[in-house]
Protein backbone atom coordinates (compact mmCIF):
# COMPACT_ATOMS: atom_id res chain seq x y z
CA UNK A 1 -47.84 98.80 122.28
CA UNK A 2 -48.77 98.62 126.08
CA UNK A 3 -48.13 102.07 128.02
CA UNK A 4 -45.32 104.16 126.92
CA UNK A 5 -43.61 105.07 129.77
CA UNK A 6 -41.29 108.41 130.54
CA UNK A 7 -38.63 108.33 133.16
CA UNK A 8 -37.72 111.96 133.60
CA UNK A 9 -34.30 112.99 134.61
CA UNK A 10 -33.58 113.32 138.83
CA UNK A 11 -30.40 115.55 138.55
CA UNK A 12 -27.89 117.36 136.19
CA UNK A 13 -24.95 119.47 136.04
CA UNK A 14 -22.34 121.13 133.54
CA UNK A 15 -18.88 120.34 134.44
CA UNK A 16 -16.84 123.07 133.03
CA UNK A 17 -12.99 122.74 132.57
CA UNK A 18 -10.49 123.36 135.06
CA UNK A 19 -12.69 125.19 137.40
CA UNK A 20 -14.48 124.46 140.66
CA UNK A 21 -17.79 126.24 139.69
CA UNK A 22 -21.42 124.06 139.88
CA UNK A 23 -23.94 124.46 137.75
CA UNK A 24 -26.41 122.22 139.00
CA UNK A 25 -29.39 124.09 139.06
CA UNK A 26 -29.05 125.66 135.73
CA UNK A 27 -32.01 125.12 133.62
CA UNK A 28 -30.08 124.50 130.39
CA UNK A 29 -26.80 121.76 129.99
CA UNK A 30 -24.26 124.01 128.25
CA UNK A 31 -21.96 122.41 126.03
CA UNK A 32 -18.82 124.44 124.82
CA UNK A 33 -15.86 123.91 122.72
CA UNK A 34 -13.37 125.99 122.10
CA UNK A 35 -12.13 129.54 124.29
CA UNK A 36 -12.81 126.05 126.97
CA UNK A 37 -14.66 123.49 127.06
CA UNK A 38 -18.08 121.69 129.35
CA UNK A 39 -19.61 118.44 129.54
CA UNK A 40 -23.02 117.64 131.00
CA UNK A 41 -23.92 115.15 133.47
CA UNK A 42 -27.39 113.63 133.58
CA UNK A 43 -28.98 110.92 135.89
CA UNK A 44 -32.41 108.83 135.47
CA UNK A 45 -33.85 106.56 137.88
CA UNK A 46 -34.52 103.22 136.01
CA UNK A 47 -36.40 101.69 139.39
CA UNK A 48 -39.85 102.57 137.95
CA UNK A 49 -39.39 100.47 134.67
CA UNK A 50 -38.08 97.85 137.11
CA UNK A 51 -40.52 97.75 138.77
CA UNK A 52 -43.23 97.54 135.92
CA UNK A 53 -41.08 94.39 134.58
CA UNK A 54 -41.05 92.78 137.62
CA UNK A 55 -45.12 93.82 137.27
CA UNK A 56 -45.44 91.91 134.17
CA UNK A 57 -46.24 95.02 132.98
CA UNK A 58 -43.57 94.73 130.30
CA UNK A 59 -42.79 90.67 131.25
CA UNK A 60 -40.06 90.31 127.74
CA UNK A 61 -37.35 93.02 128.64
CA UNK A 62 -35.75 92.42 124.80
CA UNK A 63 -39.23 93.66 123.95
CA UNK A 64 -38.30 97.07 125.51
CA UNK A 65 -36.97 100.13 123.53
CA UNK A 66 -35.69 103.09 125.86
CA UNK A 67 -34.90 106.87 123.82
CA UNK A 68 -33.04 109.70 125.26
CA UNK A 69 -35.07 112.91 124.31
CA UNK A 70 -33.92 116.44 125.20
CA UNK A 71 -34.65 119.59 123.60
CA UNK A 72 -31.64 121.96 122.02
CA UNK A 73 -32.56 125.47 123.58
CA UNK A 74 -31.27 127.12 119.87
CA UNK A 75 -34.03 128.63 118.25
CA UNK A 76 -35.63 126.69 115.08
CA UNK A 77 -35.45 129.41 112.46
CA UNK A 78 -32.52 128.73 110.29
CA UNK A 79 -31.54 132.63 110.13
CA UNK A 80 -30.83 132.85 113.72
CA UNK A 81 -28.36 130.15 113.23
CA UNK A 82 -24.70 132.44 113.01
CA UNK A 83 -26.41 135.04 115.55
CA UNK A 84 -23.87 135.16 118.46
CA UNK A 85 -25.79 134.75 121.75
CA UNK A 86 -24.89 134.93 125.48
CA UNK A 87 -23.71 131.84 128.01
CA UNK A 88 -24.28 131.11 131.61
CA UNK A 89 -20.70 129.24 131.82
CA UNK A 90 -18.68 132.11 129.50
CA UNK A 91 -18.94 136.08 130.52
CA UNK A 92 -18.76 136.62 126.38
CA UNK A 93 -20.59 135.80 123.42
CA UNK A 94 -20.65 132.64 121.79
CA UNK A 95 -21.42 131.33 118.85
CA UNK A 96 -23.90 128.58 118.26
CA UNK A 97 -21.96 125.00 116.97
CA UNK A 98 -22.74 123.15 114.01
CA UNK A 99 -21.66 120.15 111.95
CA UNK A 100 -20.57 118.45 114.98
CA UNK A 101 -20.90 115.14 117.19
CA UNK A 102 -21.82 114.91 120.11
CA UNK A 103 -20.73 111.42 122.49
CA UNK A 104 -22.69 109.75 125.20
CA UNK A 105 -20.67 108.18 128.14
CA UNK A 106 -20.80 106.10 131.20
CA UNK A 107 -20.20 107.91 134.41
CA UNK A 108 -18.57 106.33 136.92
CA UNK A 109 -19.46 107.72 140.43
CA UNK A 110 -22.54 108.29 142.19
CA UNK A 111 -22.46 111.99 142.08
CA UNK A 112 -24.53 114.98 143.44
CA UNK A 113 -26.07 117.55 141.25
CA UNK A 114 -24.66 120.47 143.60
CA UNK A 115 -26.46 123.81 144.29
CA UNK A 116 -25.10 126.10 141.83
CA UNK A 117 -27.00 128.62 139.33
CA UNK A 118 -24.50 131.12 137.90
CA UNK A 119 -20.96 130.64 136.49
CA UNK A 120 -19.57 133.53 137.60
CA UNK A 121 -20.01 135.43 141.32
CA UNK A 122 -22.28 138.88 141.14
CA UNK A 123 -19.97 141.41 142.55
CA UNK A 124 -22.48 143.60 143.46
CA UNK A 125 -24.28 141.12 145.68
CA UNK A 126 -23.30 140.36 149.38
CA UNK A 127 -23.75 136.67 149.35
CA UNK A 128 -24.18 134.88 145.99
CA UNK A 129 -26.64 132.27 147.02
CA UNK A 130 -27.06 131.20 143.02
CA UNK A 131 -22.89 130.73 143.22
CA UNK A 132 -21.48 127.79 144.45
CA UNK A 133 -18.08 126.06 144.40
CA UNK A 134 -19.49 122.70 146.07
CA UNK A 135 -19.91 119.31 144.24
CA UNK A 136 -20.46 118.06 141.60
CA UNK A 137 -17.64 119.82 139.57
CA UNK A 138 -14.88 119.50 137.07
CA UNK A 139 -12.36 117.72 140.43
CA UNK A 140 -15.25 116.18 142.55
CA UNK A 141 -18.55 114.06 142.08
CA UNK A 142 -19.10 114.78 145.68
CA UNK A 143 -17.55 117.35 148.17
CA UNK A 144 -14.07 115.98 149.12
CA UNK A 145 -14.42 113.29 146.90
CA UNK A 146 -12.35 113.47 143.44
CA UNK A 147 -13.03 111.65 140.28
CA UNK A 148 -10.55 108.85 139.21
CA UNK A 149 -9.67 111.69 136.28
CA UNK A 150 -10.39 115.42 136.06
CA UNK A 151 -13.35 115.94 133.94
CA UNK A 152 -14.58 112.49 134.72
CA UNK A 153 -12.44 110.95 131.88
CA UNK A 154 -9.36 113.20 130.30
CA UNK A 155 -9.87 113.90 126.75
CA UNK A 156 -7.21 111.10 126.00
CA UNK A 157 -9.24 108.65 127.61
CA UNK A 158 -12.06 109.45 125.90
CA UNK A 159 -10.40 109.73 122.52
CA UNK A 160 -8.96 106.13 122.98
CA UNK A 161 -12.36 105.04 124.07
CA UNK A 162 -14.19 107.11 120.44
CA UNK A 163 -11.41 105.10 118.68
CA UNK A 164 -12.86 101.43 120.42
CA UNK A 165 -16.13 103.15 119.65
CA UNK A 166 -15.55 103.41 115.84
CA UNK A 167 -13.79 100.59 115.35
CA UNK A 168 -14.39 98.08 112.67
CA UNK A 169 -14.90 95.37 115.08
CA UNK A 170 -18.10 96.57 116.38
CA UNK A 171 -18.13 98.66 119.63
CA UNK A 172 -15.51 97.83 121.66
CA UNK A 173 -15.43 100.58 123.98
CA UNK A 174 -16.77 99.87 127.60
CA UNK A 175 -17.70 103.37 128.40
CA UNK A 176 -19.06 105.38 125.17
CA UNK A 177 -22.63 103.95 124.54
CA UNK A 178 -23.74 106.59 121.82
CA UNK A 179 -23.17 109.17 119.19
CA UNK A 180 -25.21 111.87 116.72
CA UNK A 181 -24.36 113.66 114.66
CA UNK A 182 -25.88 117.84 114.08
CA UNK A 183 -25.92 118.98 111.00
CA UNK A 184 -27.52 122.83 111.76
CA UNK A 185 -26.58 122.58 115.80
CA UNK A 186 -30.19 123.15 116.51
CA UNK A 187 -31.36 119.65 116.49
CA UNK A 188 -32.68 117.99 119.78
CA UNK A 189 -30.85 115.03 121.43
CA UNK A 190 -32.91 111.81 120.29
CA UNK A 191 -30.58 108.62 120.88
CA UNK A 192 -31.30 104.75 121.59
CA UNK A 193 -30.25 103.63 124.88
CA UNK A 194 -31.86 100.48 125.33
CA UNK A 195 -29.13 98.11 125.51
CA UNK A 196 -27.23 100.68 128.90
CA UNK A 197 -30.77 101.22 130.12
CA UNK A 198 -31.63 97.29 130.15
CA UNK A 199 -28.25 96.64 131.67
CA UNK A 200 -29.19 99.16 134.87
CA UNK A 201 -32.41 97.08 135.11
CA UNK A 202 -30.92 93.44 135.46
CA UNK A 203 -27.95 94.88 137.32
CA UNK A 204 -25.12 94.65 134.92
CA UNK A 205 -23.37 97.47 135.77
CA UNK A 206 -24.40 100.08 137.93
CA UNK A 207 -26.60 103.48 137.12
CA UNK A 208 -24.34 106.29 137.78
CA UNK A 209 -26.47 108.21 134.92
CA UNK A 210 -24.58 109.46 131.32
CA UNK A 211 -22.35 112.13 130.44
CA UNK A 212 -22.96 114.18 127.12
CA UNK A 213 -19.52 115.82 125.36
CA UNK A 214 -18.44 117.13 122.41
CA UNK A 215 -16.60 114.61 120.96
CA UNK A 216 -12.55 114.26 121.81
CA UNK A 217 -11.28 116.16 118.65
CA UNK A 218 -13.49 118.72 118.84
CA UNK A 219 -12.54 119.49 122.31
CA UNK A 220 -8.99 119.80 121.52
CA UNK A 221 -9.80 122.48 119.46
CA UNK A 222 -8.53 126.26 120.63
CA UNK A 223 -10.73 129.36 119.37
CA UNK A 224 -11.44 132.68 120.77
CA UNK A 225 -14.68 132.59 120.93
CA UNK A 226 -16.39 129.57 122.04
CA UNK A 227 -19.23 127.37 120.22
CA UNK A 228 -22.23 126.11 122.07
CA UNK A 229 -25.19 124.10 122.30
CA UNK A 230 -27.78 123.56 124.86
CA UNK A 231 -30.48 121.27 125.95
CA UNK A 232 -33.17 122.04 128.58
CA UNK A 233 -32.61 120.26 131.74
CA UNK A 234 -35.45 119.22 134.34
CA UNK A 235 -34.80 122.63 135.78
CA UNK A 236 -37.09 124.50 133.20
CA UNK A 237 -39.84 126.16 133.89
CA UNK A 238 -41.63 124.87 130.47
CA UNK A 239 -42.87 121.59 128.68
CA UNK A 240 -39.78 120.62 127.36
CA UNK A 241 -38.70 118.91 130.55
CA UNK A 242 -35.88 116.46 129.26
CA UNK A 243 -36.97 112.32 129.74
CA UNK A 244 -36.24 108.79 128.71
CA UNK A 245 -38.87 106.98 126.59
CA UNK A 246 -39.57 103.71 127.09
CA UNK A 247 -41.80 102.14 124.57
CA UNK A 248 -42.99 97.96 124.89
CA UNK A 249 -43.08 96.19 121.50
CA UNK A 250 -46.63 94.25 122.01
CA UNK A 251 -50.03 95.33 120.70
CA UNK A 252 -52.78 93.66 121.81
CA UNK A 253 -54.67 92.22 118.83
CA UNK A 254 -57.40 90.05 119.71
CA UNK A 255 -58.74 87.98 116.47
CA UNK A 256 -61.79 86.28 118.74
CA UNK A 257 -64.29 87.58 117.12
CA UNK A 258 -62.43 88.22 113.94
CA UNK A 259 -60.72 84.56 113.39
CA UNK A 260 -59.27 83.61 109.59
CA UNK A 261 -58.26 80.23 108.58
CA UNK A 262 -55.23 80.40 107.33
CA UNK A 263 -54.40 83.19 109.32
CA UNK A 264 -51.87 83.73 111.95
CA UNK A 265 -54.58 84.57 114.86
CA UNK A 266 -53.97 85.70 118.24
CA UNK A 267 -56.44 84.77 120.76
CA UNK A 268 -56.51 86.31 124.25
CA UNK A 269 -57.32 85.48 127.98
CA UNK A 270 -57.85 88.34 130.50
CA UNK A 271 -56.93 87.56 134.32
CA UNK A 272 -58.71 90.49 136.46
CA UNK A 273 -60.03 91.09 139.80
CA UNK A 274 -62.04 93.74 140.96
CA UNK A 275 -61.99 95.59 137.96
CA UNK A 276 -58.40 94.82 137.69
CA UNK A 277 -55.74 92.67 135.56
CA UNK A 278 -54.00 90.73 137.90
CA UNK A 279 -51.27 88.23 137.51
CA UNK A 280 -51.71 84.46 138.00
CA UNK A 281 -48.86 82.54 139.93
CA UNK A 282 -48.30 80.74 136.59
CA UNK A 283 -48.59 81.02 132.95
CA UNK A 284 -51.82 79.41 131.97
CA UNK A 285 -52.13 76.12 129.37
CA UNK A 286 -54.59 76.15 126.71
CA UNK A 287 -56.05 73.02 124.54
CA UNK A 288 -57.69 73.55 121.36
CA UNK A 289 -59.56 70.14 120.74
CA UNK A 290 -56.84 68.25 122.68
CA UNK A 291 -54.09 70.04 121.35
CA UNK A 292 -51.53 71.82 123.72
CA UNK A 293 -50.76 75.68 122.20
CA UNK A 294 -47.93 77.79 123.65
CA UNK A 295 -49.37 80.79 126.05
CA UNK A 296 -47.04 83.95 126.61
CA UNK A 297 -47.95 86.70 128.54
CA UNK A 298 -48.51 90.03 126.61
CA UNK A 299 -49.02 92.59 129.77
CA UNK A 300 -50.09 92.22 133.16
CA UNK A 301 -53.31 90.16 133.91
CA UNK A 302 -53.32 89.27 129.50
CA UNK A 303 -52.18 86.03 128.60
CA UNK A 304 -52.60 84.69 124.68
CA UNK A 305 -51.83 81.82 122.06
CA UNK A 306 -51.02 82.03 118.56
CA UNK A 307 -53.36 79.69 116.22
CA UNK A 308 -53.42 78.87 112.63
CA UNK A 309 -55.74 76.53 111.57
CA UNK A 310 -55.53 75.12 107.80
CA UNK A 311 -58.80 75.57 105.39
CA UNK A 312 -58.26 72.57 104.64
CA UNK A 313 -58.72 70.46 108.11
CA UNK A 314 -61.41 72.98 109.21
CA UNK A 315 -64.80 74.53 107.65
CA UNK A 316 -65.74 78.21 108.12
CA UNK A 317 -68.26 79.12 110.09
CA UNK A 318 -67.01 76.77 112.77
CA UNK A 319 -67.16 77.17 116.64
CA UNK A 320 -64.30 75.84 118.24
CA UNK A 321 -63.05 76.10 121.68
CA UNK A 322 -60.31 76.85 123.27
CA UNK A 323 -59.84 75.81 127.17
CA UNK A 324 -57.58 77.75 129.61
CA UNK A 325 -56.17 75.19 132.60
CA UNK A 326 -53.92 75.35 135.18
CA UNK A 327 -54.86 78.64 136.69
CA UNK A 328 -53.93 79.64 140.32
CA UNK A 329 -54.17 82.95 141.35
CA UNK A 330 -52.36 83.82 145.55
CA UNK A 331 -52.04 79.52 146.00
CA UNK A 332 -55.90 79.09 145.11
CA UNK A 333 -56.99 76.72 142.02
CA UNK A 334 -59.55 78.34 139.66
CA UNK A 335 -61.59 76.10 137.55
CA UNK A 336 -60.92 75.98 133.77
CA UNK A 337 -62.15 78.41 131.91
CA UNK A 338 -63.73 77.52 128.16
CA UNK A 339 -64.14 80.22 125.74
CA UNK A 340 -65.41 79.66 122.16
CA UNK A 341 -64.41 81.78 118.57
CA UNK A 342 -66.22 81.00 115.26
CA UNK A 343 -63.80 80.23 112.24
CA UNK A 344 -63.82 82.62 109.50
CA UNK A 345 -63.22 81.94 105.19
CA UNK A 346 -59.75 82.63 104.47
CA UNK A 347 -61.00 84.03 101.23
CA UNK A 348 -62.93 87.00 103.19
CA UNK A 349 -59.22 88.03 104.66
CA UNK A 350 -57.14 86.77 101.61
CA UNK A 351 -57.55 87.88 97.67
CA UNK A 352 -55.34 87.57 94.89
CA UNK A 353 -55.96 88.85 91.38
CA UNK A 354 -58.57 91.67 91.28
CA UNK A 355 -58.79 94.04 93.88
CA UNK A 356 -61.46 93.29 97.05
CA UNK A 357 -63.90 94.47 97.20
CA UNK A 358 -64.64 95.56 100.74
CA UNK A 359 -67.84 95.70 102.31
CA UNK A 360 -69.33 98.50 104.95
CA UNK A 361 -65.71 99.74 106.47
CA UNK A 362 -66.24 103.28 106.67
CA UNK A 363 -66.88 104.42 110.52
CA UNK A 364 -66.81 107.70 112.83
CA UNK A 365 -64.43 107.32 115.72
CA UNK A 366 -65.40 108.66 118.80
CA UNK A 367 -63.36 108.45 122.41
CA UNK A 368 -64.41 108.50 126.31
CA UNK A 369 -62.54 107.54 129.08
CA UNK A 370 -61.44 111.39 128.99
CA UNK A 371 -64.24 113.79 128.47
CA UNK A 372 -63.65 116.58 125.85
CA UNK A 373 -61.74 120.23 128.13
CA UNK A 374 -61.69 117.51 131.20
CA UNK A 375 -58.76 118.71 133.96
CA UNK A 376 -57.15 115.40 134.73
CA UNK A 377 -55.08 115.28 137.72
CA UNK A 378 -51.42 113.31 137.38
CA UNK A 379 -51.23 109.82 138.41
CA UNK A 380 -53.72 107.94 137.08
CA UNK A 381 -53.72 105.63 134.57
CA UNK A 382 -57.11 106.21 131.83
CA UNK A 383 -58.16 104.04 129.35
CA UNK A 384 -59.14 105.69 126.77
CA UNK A 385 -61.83 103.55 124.11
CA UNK A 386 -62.15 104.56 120.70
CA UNK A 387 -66.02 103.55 119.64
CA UNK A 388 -65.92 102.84 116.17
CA UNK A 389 -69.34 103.41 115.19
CA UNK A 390 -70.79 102.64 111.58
CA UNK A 391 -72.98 105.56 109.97
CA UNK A 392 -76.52 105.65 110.36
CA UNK A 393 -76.62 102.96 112.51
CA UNK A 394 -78.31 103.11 115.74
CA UNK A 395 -75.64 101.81 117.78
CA UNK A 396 -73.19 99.43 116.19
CA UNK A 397 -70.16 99.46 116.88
CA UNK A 398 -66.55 97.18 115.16
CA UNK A 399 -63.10 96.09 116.46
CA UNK A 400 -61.06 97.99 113.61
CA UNK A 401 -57.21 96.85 112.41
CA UNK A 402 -55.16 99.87 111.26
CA UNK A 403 -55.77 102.69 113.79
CA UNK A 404 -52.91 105.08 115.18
CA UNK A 405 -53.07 107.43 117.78
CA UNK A 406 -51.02 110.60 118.54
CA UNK A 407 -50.84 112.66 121.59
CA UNK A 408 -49.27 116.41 121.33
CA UNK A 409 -49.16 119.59 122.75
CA UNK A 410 -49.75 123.37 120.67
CA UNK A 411 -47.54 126.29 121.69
CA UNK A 412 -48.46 128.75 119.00
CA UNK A 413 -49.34 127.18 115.78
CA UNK A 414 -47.01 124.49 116.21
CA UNK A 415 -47.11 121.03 117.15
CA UNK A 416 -44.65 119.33 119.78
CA UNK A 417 -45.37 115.71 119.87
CA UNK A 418 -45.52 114.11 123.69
CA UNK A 419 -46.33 110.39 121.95
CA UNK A 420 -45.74 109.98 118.16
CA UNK A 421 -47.72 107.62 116.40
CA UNK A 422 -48.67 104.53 117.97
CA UNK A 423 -50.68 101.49 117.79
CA UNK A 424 -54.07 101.89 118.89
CA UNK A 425 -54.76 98.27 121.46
CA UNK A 426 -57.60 95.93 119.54
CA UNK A 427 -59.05 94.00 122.37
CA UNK A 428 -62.04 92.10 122.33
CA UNK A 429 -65.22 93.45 120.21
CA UNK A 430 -62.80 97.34 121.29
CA UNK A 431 -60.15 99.59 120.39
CA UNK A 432 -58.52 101.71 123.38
CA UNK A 433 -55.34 103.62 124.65
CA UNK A 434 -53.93 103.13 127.85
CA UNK A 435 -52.25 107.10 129.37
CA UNK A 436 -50.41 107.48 132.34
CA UNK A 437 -51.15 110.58 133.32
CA UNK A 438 -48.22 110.55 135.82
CA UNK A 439 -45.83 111.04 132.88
CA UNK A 440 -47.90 114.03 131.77
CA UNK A 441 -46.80 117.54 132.44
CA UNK A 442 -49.32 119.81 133.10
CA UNK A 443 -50.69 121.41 130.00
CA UNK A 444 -53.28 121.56 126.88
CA UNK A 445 -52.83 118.18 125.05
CA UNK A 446 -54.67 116.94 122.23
CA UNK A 447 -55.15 113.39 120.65
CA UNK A 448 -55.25 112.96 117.15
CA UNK A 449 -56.66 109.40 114.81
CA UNK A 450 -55.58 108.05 111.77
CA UNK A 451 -57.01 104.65 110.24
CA UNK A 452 -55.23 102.81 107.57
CA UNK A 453 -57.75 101.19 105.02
CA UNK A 454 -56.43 99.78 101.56
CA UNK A 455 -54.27 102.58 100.26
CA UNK A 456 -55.90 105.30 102.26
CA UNK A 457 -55.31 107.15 105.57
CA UNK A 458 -57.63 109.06 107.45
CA UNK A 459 -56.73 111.23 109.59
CA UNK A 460 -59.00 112.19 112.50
CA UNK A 461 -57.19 115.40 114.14
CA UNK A 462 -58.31 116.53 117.67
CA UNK A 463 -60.71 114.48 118.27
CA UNK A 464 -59.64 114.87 122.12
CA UNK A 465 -58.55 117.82 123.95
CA UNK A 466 -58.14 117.82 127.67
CA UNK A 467 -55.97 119.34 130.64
CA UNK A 468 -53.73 118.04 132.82
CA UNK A 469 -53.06 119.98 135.79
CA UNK A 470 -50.54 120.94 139.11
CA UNK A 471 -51.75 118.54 141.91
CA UNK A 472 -50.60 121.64 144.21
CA UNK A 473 -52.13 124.06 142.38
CA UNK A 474 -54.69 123.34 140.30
CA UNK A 475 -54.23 124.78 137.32
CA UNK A 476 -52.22 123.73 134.21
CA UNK A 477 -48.36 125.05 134.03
């Protein structure tokens, strides 16, 4: 998995019905049914994963996997579930919604956030500067400029459009691109956008951002006191700043110095400069005595070939070549470049029958690239190695298969993951992480190993712990 990227929202709003009232700087998107009814507005710029495409940074868009993630503002203790609690967009109590659906929809207009705070107007202030009637609202995406329908879409549209949604056929509606379900109302927003997100990269349709709804029935539903749910917006003053994950399905696994006959092996050639991967002006070839191999490019500046060579053509303990050609990097030719790997027995990776028996595995990870309490500023991106060193040795060190990593922050005793488990990279004769700290908001965040090994797994916890912190300030959030 190359760098997992986060694409935090630019602007929001809750659109409540049949009023004029903006919302837009409200630090929670509240979603009512009932008494009457909201729907949240969100917008993300997709110009940065563009960009890293367009990079080679991720060059296989299919390979890309983008996740809405927002947090539900409802407390996690169970009890507190049927407590009634106050709203920003209702001057009474609510109660907190559960066993519902909630749908995800195309907008439609390139719409402002507005300047808005508070629902209603403080009598008892002169001017309200936290109320505001301007756009974005329930009649207007921007001041003197009206949506096609109130609300966006009316609830019939968007009942007809639930129906294409559902339908047997597949999804057939050109504006709902999601549902979830809540069972308890206090679960955060987690849904797969990747096929709408991909479609704002290449241009498809345009990125007017998403709107967030009960769904249509619901809606239509008439109670005296309304039922809510809320997410945190990027207004919050906290770490659960709302954000779109994108994740890249490729791992670098480098079998050079690791190579199996009979093996699918992966074999990799690095373009850098400086210090620095950098992108030749075509994909490379590669021979393998005489034979032409497919290259792809994994990441930016890291081209490879898939090889597997039968036991029975080839002896272990064999060093073969392969040769890298046609390589041009800003118009000039660069000579080829030969590197060598060393065949391996397929019967030291295979066994059948009685269990392997492995030899010296066990080792004690250790990581630098970050040093332990360091105060990393945002925007770089660190590579961080993981050394796996065997015991009582002096200083050797392993390319391991079968390590994870985690990244998380602590509030209390509990544990809010900021990357869930991932592939640790297995380069050449290394293992490492690459972190952009840029996606980071400040805070304490820890890393945590885990190593698979036969039916085991290790886990290494905090075996990192390091600050980021405010460029302005200087100190973590």
């Amino acid at each position: 998995m190359a760098i997992v990227t986060k694409t935090y929202l630019s602007k929001s709003n809750t659109i409540v019905k049949d009023t004029c009232i903006n919302v837009g700087l409200n630090p929670i998107i509240e979603l009512l049914y009932g008494h009457l009814y909201t729907r949240g507005i969100i917008y993300f710029d997709h110009l940065k994963i563009k960009n890293m495409i367009e990079d080679k940074v991720y060059p296989d868009i299919t390979k890309l996997r983008h996740v809405l993630k927002m947090t539900n503002t409802a407390s996690l203790n169970k009890m507190d579930i049927c407590k009634p609690c106050l709203s920003t967009c209702y001057s009474g109590v609510k109660e907190r919604a559960v066993s519902f659906d909630l749908i995800f929809f195309l907008v439609n207009k390139e719409w402002d956030s507005g300047k808005g705070f508070d629902y209603e107007k403080d009598m008892y202030k002169g001017f309200d500067y936290s109320y505001s009637k301007d756009a974005s609202n329930w009649y207007q995406y921007k001041n003197y400029f009206k949506w096609d329908e109130p609300g966006i879409y009316t609830n019939d549209t968007l009942s007809k459009e639930v129906d294409k949604f559902t339908s047997k056929k597949g999804n057939l509606s050109k504006i709902i691109i999601g549902m979830q379900h809540f069972d308890y109302g206090n679960e955060n927003i987690e849904i797969d956008i990747t096929e709408i997100f991909n479609k704002f990269i290449t241009g498809e349709i345009p990125n007017y951002g998403l709107g967030i709804a009960f769904s249509p029935s619901f809606e239509q539903i008439s109670t005296k006191i309304p039922h809510y749910v809320g997410f945190f917006t990027q207004h919050t003053n906290s770490f659960f700043e709302p954000y779109v994950e994108t994740t890249y399905d490729e791992t670098i696994e480098d079998d050079r110095v690791n190579f199996y006959l009979d093996k699918d092996n992966r074999l990799y050639f690095y373009a850098s400069v400086g210090n620095n991967y950098v992108n030749l002006d075509e994909l490379p070839t590669c021979t393998i005595k005489g034979a032409q191999i497919e290259v792809k490019q994994a990441t930016k500046g890291i081209y490879y070939i898939d090889v597997n060579l039968s036991s029975s053509e080839y002896e272990e303990d064999t060093m073969l070549y392969d040769i890298w050609s046609n390589l041009k990097y800003k118009g000039k030719a660069i000579n080829d470049v030969e590197l060598s790997f060393v065949t391996k027995s397929s019967n030291k990776y295979f066994s059948f029958g009685l269990p392997k028996q492995e030899e010296e595995t066990e080792f004690v990870p250790s990581v630098y690239g970050i040093n332990q309490r360091e105060e990393v500023k945002r925007g770089d991106i660190r590579k961080i190695n993981i050394d796996c060193r065997i015991p009582y040795t002096s200083n050797q060190l392993r390319s391991v298969e079968g390590i994870d990593y985690r990244l998380y922050i602590m509030e209390g005793l509990k544990e809010y993951d900021v990357i869930s488990w991932s592939k640790v990279e297995r380069g050449y004769n290394e293992n490492y992480l690459l972190l952009n700290t840029d996606d980071l908001i400040p805070s304490r965040y820890y890393l945590d190993l885990r190593v698979h090994k036969n039916l085991e797994l290790i886990h290494h916890p905090k075996v990192l712990e390091f600050d980021i912190i405010n460029d302005v300030t200087n100190n973590k959030a």
